[in-house]
Protein backbone atom coordinates (compact mmCIF):
# COMPACT_ATOMS: atom_id res chain seq x y z
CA UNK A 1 -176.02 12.69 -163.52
CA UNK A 2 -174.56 14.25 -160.22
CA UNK A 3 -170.91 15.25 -161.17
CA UNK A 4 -168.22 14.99 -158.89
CA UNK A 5 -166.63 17.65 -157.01
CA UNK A 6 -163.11 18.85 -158.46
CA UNK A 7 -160.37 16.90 -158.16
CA UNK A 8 -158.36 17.60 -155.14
CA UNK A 9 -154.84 19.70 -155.43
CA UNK A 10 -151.54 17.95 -154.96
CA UNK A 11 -148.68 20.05 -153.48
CA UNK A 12 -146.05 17.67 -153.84
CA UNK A 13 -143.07 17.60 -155.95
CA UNK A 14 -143.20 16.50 -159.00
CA UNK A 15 -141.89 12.79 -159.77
CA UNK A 16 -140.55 11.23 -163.38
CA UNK A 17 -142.74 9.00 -164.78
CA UNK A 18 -142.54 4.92 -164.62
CA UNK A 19 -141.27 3.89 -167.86
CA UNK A 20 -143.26 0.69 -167.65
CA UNK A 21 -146.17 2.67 -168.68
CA UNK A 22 -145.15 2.77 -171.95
CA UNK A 23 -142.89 -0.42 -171.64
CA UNK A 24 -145.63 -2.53 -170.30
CA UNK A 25 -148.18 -1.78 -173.18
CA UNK A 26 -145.75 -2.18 -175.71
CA UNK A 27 -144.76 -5.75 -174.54
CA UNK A 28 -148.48 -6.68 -174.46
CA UNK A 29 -149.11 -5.38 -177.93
CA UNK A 30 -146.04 -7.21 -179.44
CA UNK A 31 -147.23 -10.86 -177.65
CA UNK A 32 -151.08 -9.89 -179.19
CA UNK A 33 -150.00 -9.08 -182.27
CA UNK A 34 -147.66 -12.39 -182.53
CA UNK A 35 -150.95 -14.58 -181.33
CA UNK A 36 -152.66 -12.74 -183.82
CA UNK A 37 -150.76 -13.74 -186.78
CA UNK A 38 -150.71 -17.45 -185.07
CA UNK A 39 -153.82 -17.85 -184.20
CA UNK A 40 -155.56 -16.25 -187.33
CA UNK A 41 -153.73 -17.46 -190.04
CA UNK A 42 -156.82 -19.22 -191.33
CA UNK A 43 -157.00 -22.77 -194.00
CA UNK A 44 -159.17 -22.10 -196.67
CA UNK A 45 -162.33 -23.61 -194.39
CA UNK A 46 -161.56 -21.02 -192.10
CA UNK A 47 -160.04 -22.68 -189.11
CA UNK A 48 -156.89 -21.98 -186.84
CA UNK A 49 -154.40 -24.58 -187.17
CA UNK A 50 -152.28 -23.56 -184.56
CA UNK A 51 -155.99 -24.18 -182.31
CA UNK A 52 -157.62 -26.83 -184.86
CA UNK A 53 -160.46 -24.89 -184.58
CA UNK A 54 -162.16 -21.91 -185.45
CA UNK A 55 -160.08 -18.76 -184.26
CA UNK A 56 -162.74 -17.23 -181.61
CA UNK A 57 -163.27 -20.28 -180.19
CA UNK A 58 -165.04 -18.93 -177.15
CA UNK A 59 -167.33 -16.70 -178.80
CA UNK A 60 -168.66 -19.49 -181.22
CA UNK A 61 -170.51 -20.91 -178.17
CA UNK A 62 -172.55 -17.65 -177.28
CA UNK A 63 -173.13 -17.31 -180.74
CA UNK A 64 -174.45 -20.93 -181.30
CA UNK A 65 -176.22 -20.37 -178.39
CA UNK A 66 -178.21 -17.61 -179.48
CA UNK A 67 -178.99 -19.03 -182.95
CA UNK A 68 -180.11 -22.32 -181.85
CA UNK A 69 -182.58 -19.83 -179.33
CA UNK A 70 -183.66 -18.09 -182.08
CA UNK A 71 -184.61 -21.24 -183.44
CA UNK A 72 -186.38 -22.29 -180.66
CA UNK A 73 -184.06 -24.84 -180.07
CA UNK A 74 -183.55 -24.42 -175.93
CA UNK A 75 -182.89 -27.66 -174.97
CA UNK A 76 -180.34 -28.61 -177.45
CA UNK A 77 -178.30 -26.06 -175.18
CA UNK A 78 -178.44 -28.59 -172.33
CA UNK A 79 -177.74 -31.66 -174.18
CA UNK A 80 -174.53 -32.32 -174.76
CA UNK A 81 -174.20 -34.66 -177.67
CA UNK A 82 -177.28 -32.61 -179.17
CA UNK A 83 -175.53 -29.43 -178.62
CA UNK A 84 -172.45 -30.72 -180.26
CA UNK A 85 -174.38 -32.17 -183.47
CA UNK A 86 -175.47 -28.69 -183.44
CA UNK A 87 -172.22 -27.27 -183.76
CA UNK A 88 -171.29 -28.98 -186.44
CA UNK A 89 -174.38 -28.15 -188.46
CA UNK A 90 -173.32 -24.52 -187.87
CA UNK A 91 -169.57 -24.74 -188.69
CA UNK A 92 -167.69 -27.89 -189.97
CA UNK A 93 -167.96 -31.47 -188.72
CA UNK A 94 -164.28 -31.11 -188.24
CA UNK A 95 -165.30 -28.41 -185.00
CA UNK A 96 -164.28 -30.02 -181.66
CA UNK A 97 -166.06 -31.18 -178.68
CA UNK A 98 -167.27 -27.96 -176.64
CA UNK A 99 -170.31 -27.30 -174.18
CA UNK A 100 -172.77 -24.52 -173.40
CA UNK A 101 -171.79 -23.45 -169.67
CA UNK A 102 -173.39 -20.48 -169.39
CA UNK A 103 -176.80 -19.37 -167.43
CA UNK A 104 -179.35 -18.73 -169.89
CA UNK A 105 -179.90 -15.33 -169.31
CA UNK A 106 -176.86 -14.99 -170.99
CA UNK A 107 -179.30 -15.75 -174.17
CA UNK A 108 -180.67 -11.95 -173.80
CA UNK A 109 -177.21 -11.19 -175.27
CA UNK A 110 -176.80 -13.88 -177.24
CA UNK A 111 -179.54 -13.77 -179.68
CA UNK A 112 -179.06 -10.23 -180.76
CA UNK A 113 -175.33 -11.06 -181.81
CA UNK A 114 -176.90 -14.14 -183.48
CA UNK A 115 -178.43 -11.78 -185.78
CA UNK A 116 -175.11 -11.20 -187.74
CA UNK A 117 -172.93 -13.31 -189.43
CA UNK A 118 -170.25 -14.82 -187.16
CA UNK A 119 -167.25 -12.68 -187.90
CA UNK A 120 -169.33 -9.66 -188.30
CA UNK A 121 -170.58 -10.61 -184.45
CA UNK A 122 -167.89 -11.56 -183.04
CA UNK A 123 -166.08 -7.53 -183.88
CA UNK A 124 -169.44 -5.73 -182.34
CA UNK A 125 -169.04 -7.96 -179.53
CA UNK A 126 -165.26 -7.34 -179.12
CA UNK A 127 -165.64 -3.81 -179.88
CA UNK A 128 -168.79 -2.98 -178.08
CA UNK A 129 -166.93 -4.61 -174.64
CA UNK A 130 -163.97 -2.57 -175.02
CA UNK A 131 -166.03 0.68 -176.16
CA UNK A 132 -168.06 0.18 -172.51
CA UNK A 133 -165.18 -0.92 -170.26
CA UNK A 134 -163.15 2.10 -171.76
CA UNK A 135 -166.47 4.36 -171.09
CA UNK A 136 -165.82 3.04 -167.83
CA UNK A 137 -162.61 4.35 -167.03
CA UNK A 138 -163.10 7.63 -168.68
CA UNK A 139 -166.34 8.09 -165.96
CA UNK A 140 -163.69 7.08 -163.55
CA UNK A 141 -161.40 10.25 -164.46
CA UNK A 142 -158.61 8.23 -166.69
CA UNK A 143 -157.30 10.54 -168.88
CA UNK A 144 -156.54 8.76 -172.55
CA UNK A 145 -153.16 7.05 -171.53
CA UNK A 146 -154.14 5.57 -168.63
CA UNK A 147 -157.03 4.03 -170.76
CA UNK A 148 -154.95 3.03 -173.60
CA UNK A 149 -152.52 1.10 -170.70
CA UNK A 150 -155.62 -0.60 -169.62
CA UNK A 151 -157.25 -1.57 -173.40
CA UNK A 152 -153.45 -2.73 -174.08
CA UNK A 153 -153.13 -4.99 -171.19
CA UNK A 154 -152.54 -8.89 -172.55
CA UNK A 155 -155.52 -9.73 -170.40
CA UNK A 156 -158.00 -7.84 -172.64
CA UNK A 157 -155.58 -9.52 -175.89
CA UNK A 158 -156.62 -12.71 -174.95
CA UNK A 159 -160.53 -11.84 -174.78
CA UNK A 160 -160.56 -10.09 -178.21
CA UNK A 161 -158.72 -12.84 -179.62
CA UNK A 162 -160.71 -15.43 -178.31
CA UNK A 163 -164.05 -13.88 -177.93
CA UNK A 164 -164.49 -13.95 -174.00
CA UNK A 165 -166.52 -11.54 -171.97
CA UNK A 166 -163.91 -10.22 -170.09
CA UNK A 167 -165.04 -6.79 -171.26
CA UNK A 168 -167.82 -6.55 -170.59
CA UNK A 169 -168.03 -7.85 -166.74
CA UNK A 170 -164.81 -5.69 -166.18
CA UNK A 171 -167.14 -2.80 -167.20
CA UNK A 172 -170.12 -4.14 -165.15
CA UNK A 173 -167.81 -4.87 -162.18
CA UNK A 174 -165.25 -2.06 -161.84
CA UNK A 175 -168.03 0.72 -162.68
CA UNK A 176 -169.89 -1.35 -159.94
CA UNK A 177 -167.04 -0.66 -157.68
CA UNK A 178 -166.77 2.58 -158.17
CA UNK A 179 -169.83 4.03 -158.43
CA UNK A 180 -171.27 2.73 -155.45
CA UNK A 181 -171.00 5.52 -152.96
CA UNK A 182 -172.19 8.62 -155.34
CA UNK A 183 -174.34 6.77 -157.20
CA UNK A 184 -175.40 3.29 -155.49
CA UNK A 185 -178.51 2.76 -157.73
CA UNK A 186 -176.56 2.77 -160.83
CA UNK A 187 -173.56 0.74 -158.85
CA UNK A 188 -176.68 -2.10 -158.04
CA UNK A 189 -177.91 -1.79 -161.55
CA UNK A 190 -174.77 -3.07 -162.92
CA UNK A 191 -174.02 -5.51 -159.91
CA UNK A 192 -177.52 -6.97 -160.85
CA UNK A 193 -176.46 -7.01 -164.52
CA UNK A 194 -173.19 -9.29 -163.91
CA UNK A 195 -175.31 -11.87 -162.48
CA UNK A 196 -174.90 -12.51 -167.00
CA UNK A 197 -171.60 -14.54 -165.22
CA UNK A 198 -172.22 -14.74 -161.65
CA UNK A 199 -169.27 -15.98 -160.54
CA UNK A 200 -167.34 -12.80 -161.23
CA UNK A 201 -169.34 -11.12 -158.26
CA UNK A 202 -169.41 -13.85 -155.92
CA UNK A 203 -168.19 -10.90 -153.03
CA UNK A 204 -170.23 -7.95 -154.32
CA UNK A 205 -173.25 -8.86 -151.71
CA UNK A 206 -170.30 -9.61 -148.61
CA UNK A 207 -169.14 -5.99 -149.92
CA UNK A 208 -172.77 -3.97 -149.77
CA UNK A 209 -173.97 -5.52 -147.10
CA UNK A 210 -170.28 -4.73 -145.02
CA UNK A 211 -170.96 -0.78 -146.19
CA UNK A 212 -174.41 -0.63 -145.85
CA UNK A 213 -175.10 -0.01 -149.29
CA UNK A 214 -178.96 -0.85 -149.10
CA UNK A 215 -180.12 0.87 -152.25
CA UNK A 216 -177.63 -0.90 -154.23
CA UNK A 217 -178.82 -4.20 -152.47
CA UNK A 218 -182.42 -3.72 -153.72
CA UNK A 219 -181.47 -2.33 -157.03
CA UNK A 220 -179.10 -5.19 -157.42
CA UNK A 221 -181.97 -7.37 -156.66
CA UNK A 222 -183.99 -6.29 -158.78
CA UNK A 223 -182.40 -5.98 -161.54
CA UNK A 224 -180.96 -9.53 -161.26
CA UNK A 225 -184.76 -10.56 -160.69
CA UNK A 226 -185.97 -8.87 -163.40
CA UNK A 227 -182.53 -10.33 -165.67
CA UNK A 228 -184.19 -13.66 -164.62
CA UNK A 229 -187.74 -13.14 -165.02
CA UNK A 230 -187.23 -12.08 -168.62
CA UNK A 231 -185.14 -15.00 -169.42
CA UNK A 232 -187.64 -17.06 -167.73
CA UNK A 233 -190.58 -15.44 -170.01
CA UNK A 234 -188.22 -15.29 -173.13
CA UNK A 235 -186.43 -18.89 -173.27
CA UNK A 236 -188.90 -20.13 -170.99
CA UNK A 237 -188.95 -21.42 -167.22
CA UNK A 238 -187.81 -25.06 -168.50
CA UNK A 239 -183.98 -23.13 -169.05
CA UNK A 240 -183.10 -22.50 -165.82
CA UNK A 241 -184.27 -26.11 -164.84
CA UNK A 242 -182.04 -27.56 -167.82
CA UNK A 243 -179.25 -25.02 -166.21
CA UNK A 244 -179.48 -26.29 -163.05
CA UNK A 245 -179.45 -30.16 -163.76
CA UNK A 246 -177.75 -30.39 -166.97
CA UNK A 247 -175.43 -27.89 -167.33
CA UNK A 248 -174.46 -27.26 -163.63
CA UNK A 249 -173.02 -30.70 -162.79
CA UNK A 250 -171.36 -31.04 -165.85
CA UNK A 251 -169.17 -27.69 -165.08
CA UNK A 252 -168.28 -29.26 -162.47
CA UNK A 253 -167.12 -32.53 -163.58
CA UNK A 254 -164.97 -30.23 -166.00
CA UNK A 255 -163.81 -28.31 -163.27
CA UNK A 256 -162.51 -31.55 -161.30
CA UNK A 257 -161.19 -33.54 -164.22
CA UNK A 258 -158.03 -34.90 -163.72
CA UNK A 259 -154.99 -32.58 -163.82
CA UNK A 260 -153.53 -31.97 -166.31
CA UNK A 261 -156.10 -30.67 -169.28
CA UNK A 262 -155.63 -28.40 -172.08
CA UNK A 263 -157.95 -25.54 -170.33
CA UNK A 264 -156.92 -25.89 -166.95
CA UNK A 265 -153.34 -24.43 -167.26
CA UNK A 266 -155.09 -21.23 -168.16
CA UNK A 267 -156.86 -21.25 -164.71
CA UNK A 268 -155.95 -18.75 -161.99
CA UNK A 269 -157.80 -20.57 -159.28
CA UNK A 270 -156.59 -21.58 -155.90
CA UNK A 271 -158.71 -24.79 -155.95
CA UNK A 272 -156.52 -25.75 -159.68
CA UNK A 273 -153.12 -24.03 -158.16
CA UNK A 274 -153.95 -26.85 -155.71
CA UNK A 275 -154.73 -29.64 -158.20
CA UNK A 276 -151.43 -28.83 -160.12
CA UNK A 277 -149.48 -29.35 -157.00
CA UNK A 278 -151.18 -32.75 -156.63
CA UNK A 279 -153.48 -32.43 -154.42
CA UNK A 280 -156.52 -34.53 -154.56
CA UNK A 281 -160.05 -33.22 -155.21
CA UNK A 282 -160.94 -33.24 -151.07
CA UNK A 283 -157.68 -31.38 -150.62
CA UNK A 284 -158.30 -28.93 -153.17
CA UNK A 285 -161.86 -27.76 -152.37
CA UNK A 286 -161.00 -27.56 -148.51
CA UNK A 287 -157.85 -25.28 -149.99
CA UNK A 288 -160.64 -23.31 -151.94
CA UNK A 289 -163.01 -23.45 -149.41
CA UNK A 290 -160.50 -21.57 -146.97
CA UNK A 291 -159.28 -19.00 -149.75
CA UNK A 292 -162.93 -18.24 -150.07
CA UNK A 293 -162.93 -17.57 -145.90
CA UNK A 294 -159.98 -15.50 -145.83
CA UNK A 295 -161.15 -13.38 -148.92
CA UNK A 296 -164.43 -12.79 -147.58
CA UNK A 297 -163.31 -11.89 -144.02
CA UNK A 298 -160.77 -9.73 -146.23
CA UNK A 299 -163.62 -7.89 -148.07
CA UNK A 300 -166.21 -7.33 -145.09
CA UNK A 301 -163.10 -5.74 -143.30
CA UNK A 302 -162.28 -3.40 -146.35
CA UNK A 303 -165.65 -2.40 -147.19
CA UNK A 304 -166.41 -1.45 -143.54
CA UNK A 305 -163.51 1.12 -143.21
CA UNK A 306 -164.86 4.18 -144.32
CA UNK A 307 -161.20 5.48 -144.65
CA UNK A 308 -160.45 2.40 -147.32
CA UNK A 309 -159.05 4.37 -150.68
CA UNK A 310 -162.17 3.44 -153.57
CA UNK A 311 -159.68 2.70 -155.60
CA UNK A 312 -157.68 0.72 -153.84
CA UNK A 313 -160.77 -1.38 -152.68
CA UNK A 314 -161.74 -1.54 -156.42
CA UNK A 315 -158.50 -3.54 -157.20
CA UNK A 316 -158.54 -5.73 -153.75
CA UNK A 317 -162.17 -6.57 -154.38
CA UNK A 318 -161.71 -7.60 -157.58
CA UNK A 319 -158.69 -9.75 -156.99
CA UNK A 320 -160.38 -11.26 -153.84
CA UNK A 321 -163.12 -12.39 -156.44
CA UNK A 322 -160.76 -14.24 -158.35
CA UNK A 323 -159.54 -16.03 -155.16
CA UNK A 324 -162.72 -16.89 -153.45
CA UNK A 325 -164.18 -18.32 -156.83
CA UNK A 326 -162.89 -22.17 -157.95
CA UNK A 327 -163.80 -21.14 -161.64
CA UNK A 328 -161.52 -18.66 -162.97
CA UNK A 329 -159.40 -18.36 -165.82
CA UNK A 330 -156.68 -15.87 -167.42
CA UNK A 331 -159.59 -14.12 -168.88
CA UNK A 332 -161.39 -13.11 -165.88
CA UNK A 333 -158.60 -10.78 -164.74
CA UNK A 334 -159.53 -8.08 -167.29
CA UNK A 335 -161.53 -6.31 -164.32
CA UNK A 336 -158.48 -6.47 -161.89
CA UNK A 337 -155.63 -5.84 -164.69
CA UNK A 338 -157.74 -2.33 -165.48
CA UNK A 339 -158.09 -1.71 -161.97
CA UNK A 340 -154.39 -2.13 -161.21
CA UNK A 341 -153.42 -0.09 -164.11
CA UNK A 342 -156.00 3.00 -162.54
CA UNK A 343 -154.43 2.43 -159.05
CA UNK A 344 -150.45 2.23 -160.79
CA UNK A 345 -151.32 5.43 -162.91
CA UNK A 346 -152.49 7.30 -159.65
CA UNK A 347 -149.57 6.32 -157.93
CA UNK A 348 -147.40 7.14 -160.62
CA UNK A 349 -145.56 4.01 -161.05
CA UNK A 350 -146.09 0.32 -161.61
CA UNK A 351 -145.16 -1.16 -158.46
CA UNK A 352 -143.52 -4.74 -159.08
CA UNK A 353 -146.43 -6.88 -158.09
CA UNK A 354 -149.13 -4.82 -159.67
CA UNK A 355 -147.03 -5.26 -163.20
CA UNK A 356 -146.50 -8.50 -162.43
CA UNK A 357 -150.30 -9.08 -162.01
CA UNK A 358 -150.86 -6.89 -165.28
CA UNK A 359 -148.46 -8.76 -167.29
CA UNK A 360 -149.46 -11.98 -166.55
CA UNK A 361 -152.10 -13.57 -168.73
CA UNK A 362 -149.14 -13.05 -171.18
CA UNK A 363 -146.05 -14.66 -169.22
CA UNK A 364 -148.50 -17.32 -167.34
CA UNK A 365 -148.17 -20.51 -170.29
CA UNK A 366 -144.34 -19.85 -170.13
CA UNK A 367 -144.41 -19.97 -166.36
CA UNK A 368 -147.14 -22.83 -166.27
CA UNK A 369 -144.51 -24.95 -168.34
CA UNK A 370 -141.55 -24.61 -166.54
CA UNK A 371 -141.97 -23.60 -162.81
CA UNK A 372 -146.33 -23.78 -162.35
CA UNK A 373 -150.00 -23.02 -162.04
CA UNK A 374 -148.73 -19.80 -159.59
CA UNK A 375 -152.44 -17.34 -160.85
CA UNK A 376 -153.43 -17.26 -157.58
CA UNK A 377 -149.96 -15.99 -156.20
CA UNK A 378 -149.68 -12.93 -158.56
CA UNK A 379 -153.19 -11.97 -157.75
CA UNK A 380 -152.40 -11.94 -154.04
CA UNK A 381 -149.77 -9.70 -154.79
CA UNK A 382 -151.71 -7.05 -156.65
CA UNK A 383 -153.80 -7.54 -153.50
CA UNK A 384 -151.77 -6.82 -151.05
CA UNK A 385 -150.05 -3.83 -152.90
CA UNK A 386 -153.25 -2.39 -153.12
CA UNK A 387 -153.64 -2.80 -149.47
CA UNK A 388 -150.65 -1.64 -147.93
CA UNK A 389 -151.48 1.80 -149.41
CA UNK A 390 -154.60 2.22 -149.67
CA UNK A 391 -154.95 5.39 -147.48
CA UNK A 392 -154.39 8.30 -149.39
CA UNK A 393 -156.07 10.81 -146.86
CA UNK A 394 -154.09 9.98 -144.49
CA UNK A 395 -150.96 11.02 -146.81
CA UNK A 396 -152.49 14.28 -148.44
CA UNK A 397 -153.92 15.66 -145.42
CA UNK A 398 -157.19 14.54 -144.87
CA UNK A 399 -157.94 14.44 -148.99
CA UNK A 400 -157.12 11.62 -151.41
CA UNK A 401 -155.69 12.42 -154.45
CA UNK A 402 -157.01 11.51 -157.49
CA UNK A 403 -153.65 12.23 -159.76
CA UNK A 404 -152.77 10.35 -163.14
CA UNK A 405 -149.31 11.60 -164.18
CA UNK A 406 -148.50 11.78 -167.84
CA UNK A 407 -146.65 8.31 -169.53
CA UNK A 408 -144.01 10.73 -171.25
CA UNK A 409 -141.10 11.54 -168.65
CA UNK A 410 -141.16 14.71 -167.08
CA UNK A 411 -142.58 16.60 -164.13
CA UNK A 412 -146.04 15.45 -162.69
CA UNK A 413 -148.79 17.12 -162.71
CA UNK A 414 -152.30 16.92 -161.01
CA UNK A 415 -155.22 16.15 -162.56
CA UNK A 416 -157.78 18.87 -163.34
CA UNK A 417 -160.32 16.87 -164.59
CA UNK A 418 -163.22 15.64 -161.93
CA UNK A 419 -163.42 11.78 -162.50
CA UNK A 420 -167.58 10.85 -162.08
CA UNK A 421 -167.42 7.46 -160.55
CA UNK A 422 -164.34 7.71 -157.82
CA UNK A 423 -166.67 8.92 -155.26
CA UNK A 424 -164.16 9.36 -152.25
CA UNK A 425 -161.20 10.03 -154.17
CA UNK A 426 -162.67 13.29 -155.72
CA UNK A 427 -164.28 15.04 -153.17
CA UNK A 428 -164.71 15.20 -149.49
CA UNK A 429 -167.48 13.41 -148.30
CA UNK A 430 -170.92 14.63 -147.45
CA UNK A 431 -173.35 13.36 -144.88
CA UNK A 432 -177.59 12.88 -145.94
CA UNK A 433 -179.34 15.67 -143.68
CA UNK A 434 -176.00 17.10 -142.19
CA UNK A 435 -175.94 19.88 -144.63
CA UNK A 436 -173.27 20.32 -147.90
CA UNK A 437 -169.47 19.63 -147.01
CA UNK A 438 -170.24 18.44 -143.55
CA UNK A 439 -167.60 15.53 -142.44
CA UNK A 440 -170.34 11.97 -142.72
CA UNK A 441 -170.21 9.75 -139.08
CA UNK A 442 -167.99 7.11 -139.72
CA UNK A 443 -170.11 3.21 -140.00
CA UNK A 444 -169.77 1.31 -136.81
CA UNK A 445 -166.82 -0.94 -136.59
């Protein structure tokens, strides 16, 4: 693995450090540990009864999923009253209604975890997302605090306590992101990989295809191809049919059911923002449709600018995603909340809207219930924070800095360390065939 060159000097004075750092984590960890003690105080058949179901209600799916594979038992995935019987087999009759609504190459996860007992699966797949998305950051040069901010934030609370994936496609994603221009192979690999939940790349090929990035096209391709083919050859062909005419519509019919449902206020979609406000389903989709537009248009523009911060980009691309995509709930924004908390830790402070953003998958039910459905809003700020100062060069003479001050107040001081994955912030950039440390030709515009 090609290293990155060291981390650029800073010259400035130093600054005190933003007290949200630690004030930030600390409020998330309070609110987690609270819906911990709600949530898994347990009856003696082992259900919630704050949720009248079993505690990692999310995770139960995947891990129904894959034993009813295991089993052989593939189309019962994409039969919903057969699915459901299913359910209660494996739990209680007492379980609720749910669906299967994921692709089924999701399976090639699936039925490994299915291999263990549910409780014993459900903490290797909670741990094992957070061990890789904190891998992550660490490769991007995060020095332990800034890591701990980001494992803290009440985005990555809600997806250990309710067994969501949030982990893991951060990882995929945001080392995605990141690695693309040092290491664009291992950047498609993992863009190919998050095809697992495609929905959470929807801009990743606007984004290569804007930079040029045609390795990590075809190794994005082909990993995604191969994802599928082994799925296909697996589960069988007959899956991805199923997916497509079963499971597909019904999403969909979820997605538009009438406003309000219990799910939908934790949705941080324009398309439900919409459908809170009243809107009717035409009005909503055309509202979608054009937040989809804008974001695009937003993200070929960002990834052609070869001057465009990485990290910076990192958190705009990811909360673009969120805002292009109709199907998107509190914990999707575990990518963008680590992202922002990279970009705040660089800058040495939590700007307003970027702890707004961080903190809210823990303040949205409160603000859902008295004011309402505003997701989309506090991801457009994060956005445009990121935006509006995203050119470090031009700041630090021709260099960006890659510093993350320490969380204790005090003076500031750079970082020594050479993150792996922040190509552009680390070093200064090198053209193919121009010979080491020569200045690469801007893309065309």
């Amino acid at each position: 693995m090609a290293d990155a060159a060291p981390a650029v000097s800073d010259s400035r004075p130093a600054r005190r450090a933003d007290p949200l750092f630690v004030a930030l984590p600390l409020a998330a960890t309070a609110i987690g540990l609270m819906l911990l003690a709600t949530l898994w105080r347990l009856d003696p058949d082992g259900f919630s009864p704050a949720a009248n179901t079993l505690p990692q209600w999310d995770f139960t799916n995947l891990w129904a999923g894959g034993t009813l594979a295991a089993e052989g038992r593939i189309a019962t995935l994409f039969d919903v009253e057969a699915y459901r019987a299913a359910l209660r087999e494996l739990y209680l009759a007492r379980i609720g209604n749910q669906e299967w609504s994921y692709p089924p190459s999701i399976l090639l996860l699936a039925v490994p975890l299915a291999g263990l007992p549910l409780a014993e699966s459900h903490l290797v797949f909670t741990l094992g997302g957070l061990a890789l998305l904190g891998w992550v950051l660490h490769r991007a040069g995060a020095p332990p605090w800034v890591i701990a901010v980001a494992l803290l934030a009440p985005a990555v609370w809600r997806n250990a306590l309710l067994g969501q994936h949030g982990a893991w496609t951060a990882a995929l994603l945001l080392g995605g992101l990141l690695a693309v221009e040092r290491r664009p192979v291992l950047a498609g690999c993992l863009f190919g990989l998050l095809t697992l939940k495609p929905q959470m790349g929807l801009l990743v090929p606007i984004c290569l295809l804007a930079a040029g990035q045609w390795r990590a096209i075809l190794s994005a391709g082909l990993v995604a191809a191969a994802v599928a083919v082994l799925t296909a050859i697996l589960f069988g062909l007959e899956a991805w049919h199923l997916f497509w005419i079963e499971t597909r519509p019904l999403m969909t019919a979820i997605l538009e059911a009438p406003y309000p449902q219990g799910y939908q206020v934790n949705c941080v979609t324009v398309f439900m923002m919409a459908r809170s406000l009243g809107a009717e389903l035409s009005a909503a989709w055309a509202l979608q449709g054009l937040a989809a537009a804008i974001s695009a248009g937003l993200a070929w523009r960002l990834w052609r600018d070869p001057a465009a911060d990485p990290l910076a980009r990192a958190v705009a691309t990811a909360g673009l995603g969120l805002l292009a995509t109709p199907y998107g709930y509190l914990y999707d924004m575990v990518a963008l909340s680590a992202a922002v908390t990279l970009l705040a830790a660089r800058r040495g402070r939590f700007a307003l809207p970027l702890a707004a953003l961080w903190l809210w998958p823990a303040v949205s039910p409160a603000v859902v219930a008295h004011v309402g459905l505003l997701g989309p809003l506090a991801i457009a700020g994060a956005v445009w924070s990121a935006l509006r100062d995203d050119r470090p060069a031009a700041r630090d003479g021709g260099q960006p800095s890659v510093r993350f001050p320490p969380p204790n107040p005090g003076s500031v001081q750079p970082n020594a360390s050479a993150p792996a994955l922040t190509a552009k912030a680390n070093a200064a950039p090198a053209s193919a065939g121009t010979g080491e440390g020569t200045p690469a030709r801007p893309r065309p515009t």
